[in-house]
PDB file of N, CA and C in Angstrom:
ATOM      1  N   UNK A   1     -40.609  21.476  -8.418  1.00  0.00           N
ATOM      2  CA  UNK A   1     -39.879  21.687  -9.642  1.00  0.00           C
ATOM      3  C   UNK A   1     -38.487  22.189  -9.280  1.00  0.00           C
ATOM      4  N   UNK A   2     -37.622  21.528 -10.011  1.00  0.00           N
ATOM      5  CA  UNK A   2     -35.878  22.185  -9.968  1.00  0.00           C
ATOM      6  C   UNK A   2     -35.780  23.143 -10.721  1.00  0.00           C
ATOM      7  N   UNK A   3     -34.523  23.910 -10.160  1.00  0.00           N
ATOM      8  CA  UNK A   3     -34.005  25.446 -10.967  1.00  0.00           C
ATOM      9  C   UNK A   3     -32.966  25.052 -11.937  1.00  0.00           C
ATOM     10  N   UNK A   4     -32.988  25.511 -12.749  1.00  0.00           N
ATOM     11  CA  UNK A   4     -31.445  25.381 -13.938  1.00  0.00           C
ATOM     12  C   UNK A   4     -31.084  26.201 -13.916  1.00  0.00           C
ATOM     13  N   UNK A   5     -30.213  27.379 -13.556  1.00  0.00           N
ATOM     14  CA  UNK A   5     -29.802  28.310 -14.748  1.00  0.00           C
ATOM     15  C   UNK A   5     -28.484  28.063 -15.746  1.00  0.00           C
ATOM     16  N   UNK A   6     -28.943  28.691 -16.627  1.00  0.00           N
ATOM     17  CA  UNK A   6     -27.778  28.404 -17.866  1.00  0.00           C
ATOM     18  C   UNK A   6     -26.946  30.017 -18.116  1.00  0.00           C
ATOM     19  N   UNK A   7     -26.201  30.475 -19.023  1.00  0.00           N
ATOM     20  CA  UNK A   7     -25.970  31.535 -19.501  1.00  0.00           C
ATOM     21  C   UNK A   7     -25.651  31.543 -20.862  1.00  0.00           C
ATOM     22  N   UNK A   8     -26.115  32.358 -21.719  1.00  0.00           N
ATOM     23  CA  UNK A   8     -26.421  32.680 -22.844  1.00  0.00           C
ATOM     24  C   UNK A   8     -25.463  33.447 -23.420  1.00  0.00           C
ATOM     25  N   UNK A   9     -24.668  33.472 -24.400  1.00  0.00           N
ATOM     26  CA  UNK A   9     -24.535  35.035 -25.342  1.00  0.00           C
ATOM     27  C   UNK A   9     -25.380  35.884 -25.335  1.00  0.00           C
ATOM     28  N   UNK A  10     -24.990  36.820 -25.433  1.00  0.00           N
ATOM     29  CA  UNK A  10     -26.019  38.167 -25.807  1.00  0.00           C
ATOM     30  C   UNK A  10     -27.398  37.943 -26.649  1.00  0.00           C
ATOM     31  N   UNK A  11     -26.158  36.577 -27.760  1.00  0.00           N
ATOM     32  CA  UNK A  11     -27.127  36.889 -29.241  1.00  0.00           C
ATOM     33  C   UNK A  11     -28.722  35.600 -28.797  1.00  0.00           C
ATOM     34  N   UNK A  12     -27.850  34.678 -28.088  1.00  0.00           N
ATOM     35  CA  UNK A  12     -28.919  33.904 -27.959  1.00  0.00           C
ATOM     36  C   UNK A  12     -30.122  34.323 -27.248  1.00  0.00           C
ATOM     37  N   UNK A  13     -29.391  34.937 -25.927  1.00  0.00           N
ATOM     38  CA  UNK A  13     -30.655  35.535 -25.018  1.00  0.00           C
ATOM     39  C   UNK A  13     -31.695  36.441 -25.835  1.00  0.00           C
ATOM     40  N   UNK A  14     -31.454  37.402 -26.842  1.00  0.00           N
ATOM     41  CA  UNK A  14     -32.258  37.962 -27.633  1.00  0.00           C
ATOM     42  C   UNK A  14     -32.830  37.270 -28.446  1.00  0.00           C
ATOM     43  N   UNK A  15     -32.540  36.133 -29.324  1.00  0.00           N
ATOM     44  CA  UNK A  15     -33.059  34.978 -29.571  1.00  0.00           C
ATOM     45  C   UNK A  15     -33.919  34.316 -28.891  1.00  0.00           C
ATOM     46  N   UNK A  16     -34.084  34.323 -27.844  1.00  0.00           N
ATOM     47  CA  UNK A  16     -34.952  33.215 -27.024  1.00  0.00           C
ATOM     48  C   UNK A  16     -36.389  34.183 -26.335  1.00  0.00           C
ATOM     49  N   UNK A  17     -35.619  35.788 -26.355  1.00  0.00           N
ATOM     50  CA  UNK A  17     -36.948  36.320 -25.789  1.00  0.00           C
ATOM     51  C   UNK A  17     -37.681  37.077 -26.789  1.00  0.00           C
ATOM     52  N   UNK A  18     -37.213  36.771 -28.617  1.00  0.00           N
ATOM     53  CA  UNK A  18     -38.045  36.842 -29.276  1.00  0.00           C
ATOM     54  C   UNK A  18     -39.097  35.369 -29.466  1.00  0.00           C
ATOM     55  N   UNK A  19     -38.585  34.566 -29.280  1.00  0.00           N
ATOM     56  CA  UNK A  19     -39.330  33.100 -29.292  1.00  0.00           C
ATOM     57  C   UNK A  19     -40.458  33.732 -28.676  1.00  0.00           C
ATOM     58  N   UNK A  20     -40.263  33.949 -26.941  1.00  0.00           N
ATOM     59  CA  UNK A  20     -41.124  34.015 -26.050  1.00  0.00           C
ATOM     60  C   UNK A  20     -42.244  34.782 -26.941  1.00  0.00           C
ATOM     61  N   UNK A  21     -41.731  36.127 -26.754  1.00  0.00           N
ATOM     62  CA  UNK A  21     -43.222  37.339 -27.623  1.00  0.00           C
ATOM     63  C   UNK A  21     -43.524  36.967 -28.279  1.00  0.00           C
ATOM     64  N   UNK A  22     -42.849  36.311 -29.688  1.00  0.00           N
ATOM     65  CA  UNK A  22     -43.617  35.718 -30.655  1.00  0.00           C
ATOM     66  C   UNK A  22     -44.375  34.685 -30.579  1.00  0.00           C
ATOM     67  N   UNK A  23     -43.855  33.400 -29.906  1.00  0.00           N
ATOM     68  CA  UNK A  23     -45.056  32.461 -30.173  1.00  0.00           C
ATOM     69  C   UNK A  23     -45.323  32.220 -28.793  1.00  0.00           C
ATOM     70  N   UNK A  24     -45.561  33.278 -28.618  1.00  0.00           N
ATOM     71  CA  UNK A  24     -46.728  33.456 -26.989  1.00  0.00           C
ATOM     72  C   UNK A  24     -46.383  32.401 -25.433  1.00  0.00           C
ATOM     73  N   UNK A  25     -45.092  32.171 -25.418  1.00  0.00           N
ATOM     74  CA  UNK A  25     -44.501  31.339 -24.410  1.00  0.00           C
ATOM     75  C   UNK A  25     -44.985  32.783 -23.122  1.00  0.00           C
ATOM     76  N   UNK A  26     -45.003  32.026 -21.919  1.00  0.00           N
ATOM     77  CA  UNK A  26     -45.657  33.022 -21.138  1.00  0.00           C
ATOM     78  C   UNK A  26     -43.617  33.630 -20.118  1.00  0.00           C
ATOM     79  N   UNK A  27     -43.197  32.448 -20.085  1.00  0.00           N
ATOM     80  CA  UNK A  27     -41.496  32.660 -19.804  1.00  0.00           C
ATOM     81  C   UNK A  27     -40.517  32.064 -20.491  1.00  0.00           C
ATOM     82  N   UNK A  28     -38.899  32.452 -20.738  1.00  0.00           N
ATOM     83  CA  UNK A  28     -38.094  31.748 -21.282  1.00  0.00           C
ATOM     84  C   UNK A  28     -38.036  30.107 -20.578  1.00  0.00           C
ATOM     85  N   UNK A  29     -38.689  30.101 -19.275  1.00  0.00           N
ATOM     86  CA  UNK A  29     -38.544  28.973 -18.823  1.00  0.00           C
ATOM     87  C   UNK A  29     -39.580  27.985 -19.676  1.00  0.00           C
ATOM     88  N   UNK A  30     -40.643  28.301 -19.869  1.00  0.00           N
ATOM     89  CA  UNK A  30     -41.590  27.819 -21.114  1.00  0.00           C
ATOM     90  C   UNK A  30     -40.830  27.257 -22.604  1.00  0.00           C
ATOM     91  N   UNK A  31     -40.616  28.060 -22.886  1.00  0.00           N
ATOM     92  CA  UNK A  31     -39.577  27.727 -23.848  1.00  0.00           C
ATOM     93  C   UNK A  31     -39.095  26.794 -23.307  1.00  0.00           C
ATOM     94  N   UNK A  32     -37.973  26.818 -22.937  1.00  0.00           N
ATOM     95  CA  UNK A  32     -36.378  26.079 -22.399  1.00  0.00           C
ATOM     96  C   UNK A  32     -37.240  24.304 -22.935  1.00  0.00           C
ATOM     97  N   UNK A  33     -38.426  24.694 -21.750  1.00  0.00           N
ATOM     98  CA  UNK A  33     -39.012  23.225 -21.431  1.00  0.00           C
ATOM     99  C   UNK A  33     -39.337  22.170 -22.212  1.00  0.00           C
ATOM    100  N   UNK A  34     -40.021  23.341 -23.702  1.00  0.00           N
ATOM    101  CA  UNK A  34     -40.453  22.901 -24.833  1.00  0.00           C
ATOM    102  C   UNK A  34     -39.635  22.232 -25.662  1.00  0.00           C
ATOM    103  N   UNK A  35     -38.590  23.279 -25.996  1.00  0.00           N
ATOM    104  CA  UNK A  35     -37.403  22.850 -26.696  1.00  0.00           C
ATOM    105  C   UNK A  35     -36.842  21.236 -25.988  1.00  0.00           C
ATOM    106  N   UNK A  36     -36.879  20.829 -24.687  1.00  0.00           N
ATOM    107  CA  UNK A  36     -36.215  19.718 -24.464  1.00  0.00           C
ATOM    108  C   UNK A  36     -37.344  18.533 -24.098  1.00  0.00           C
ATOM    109  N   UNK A  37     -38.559  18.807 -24.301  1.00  0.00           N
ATOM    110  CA  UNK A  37     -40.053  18.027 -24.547  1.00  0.00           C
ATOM    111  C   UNK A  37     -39.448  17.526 -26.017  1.00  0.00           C
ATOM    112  N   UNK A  38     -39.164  18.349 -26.864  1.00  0.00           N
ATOM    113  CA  UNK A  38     -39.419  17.836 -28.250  1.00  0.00           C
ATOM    114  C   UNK A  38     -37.992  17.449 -28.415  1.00  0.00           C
ATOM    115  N   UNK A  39     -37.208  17.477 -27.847  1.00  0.00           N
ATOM    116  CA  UNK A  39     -36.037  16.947 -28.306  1.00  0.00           C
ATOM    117  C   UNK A  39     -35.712  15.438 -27.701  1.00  0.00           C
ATOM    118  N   UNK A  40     -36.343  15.397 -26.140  1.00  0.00           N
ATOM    119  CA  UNK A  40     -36.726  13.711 -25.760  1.00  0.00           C
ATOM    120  C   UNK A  40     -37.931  13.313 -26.881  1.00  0.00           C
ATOM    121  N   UNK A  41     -38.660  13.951 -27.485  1.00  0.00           N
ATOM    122  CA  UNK A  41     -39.449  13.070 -28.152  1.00  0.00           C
ATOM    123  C   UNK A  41     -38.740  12.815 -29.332  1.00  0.00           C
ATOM    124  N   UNK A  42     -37.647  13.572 -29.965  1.00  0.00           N
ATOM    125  CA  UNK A  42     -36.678  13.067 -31.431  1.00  0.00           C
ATOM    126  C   UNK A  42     -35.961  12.234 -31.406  1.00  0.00           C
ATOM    127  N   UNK A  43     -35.541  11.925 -30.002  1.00  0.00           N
ATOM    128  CA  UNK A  43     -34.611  11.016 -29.074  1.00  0.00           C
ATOM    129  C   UNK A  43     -35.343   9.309 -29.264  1.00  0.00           C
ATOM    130  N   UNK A  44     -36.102   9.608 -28.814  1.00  0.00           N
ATOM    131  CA  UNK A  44     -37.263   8.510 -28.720  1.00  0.00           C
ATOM    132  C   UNK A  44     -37.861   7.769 -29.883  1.00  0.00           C
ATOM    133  N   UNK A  45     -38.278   8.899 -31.152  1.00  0.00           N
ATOM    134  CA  UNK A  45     -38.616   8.237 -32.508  1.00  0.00           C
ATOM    135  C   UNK A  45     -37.414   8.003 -33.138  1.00  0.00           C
ATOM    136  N   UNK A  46     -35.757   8.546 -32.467  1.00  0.00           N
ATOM    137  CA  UNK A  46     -34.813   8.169 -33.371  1.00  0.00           C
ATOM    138  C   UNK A  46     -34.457   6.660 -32.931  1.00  0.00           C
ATOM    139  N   UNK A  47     -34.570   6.170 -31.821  1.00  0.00           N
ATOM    140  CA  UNK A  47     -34.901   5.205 -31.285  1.00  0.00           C
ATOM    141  C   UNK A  47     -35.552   3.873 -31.821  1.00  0.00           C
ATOM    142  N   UNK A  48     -36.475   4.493 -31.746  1.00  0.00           N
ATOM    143  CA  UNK A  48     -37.638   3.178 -32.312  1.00  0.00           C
ATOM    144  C   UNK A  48     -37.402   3.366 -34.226  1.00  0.00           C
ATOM    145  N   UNK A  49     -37.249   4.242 -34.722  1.00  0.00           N
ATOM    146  CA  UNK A  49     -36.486   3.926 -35.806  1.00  0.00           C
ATOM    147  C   UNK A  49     -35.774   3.096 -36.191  1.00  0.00           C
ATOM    148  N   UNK A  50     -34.460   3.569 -35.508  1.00  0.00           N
ATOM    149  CA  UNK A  50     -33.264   2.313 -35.723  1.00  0.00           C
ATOM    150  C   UNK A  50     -33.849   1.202 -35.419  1.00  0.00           C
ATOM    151  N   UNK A  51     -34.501   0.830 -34.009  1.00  0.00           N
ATOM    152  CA  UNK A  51     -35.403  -0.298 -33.596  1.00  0.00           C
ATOM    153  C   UNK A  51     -35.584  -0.784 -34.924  1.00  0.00           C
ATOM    154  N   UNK A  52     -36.598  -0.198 -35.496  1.00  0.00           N
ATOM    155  CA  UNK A  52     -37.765  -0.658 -36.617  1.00  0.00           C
ATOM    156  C   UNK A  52     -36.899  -1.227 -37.835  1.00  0.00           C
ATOM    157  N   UNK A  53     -35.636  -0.657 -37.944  1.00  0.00           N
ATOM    158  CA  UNK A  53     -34.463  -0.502 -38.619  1.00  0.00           C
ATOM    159  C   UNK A  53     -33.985  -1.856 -38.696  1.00  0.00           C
ATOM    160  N   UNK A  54     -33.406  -1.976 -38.127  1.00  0.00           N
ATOM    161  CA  UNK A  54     -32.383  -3.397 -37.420  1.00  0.00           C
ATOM    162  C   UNK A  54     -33.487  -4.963 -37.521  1.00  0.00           C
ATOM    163  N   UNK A  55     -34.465  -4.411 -37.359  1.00  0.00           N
ATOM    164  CA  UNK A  55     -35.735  -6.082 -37.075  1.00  0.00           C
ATOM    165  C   UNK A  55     -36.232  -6.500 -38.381  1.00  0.00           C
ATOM    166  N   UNK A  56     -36.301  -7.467 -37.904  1.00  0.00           N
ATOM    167  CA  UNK A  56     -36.615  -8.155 -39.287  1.00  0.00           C
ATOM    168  C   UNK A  56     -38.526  -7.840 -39.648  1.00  0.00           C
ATOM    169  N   UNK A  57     -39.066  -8.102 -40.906  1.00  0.00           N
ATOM    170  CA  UNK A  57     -40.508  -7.838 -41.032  1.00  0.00           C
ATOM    171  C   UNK A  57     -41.151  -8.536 -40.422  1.00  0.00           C
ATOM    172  N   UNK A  58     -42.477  -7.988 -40.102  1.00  0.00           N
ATOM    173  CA  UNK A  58     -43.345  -8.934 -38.988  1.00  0.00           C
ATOM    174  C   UNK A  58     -44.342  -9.826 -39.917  1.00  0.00           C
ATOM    175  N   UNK A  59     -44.375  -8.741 -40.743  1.00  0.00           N
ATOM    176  CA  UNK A  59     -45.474  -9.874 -42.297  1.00  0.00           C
ATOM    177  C   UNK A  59     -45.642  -8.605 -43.476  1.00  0.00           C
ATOM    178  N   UNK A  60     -45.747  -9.669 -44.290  1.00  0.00           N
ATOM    179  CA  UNK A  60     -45.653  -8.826 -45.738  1.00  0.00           C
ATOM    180  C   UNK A  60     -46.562  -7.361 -45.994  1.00  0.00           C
ATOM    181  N   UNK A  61     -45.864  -6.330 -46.833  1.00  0.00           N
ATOM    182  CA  UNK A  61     -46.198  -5.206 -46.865  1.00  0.00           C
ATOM    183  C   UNK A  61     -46.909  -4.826 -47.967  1.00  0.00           C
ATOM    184  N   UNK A  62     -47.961  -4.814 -48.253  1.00  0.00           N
ATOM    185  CA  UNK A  62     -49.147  -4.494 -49.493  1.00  0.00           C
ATOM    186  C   UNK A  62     -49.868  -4.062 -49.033  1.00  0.00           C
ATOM    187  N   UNK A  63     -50.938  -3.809 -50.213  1.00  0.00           N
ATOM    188  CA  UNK A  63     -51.920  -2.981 -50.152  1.00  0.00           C
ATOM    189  C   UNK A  63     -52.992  -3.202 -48.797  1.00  0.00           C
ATOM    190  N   UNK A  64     -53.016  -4.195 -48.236  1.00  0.00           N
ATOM    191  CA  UNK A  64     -53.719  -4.429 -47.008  1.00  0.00           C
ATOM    192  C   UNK A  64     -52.816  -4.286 -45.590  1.00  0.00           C
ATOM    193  N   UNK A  65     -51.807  -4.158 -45.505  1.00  0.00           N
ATOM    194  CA  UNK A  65     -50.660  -3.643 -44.703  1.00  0.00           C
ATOM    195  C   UNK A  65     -50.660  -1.833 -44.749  1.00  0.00           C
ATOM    196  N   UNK A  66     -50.915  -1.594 -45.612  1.00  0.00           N
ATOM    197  CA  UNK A  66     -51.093  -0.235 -45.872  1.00  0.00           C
ATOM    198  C   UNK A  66     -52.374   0.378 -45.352  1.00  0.00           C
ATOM    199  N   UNK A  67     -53.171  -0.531 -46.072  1.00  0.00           N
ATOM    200  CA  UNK A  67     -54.552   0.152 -45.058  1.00  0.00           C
ATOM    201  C   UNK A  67     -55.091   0.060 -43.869  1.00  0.00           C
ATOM    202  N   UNK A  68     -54.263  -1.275 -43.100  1.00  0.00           N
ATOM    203  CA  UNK A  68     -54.440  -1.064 -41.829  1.00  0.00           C
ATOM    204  C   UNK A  68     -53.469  -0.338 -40.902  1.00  0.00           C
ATOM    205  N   UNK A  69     -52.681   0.188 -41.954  1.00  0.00           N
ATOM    206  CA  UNK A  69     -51.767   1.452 -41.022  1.00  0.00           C
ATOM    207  C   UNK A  69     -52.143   2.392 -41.225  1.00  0.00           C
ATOM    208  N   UNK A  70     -53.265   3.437 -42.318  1.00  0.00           N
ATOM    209  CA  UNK A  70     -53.805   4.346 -42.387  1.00  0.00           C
ATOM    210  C   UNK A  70     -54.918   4.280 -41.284  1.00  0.00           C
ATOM    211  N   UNK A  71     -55.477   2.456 -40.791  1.00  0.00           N
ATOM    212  CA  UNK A  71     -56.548   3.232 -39.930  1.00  0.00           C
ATOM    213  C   UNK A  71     -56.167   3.165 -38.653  1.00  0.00           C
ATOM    214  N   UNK A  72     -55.049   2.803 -38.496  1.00  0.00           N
ATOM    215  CA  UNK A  72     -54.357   2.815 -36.985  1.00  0.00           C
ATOM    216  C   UNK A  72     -54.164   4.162 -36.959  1.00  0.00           C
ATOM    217  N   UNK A  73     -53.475   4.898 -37.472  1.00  0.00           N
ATOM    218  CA  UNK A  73     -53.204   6.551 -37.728  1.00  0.00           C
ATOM    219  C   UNK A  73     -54.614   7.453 -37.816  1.00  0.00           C
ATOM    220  N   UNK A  74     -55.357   7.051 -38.486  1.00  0.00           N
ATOM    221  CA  UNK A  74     -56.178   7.577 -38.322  1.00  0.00           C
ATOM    222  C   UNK A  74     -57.190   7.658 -36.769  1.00  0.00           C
ATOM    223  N   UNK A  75     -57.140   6.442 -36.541  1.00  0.00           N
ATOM    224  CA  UNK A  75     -57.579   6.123 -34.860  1.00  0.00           C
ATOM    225  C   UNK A  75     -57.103   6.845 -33.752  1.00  0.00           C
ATOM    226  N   UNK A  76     -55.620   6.949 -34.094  1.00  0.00           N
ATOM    227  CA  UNK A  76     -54.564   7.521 -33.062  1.00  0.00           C
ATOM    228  C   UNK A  76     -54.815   8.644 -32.649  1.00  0.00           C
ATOM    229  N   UNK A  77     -55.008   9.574 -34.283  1.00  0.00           N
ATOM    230  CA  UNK A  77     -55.432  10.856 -34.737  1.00  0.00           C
ATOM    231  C   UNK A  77     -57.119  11.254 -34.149  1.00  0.00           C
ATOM    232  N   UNK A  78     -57.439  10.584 -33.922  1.00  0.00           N
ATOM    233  CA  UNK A  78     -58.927  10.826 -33.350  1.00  0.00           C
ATOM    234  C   UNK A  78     -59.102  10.723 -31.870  1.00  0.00           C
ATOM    235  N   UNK A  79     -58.179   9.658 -31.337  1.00  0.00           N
ATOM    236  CA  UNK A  79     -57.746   9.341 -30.002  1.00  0.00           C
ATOM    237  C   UNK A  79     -56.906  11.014 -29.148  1.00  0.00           C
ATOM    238  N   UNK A  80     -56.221  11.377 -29.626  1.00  0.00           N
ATOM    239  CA  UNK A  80     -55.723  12.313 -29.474  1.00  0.00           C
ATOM    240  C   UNK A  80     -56.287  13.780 -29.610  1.00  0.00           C
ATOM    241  N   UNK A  81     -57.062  13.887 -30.766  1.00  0.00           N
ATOM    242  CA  UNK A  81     -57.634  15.108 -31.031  1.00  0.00           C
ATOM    243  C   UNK A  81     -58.963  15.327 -29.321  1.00  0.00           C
ATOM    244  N   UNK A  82     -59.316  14.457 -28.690  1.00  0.00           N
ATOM    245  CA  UNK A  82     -60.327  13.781 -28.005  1.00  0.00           C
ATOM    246  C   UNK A  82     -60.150  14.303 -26.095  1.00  0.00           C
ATOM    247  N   UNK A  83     -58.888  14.603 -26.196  1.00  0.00           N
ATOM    248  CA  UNK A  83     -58.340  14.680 -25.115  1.00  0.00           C
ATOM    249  C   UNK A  83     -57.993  16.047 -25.022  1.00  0.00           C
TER     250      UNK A  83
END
């Protein structure tokens, strides 16, 4: 694993090591990590958004388009909970 260091304001560093105590990060490096986990993942759905955005439809959207995207989600959701 590589080292970063950054430097903070005052205000942030107190900011970040209430994160820690509060929602039980074990170091600010925990944090740091999290924060840029979820920010490649906003990166990524902003992505395939626009993607989804820009393309044309793959086939018409009704009530049977709908329910086979509730059970894909739902699958996903079970796939995941599983692991």
């Amino acid at each position: 694993m590589s080292t970063m260091n950054i430097s903070l304001p005052e205000t942030l560093k107190t900011f970040v090591d209430l994160q820690v105590s509060e929602r039980g990060y074990g170091t600010s490096s925990e944090y740091v990590r999290e924060l840029i986990r979820k920010d490649q993942d906003r990166l990524q759905l902003r992505e395939k958004l626009l993607a989804g955005a820009s393309s044309s439809p793959a086939a018409s959207i009704n009530e049977t388009y709908f329910d086979g995207l509730r059970d894909r989600v739902h699958q996903a959701t079970r796939n995941t909970s599983l692991r």
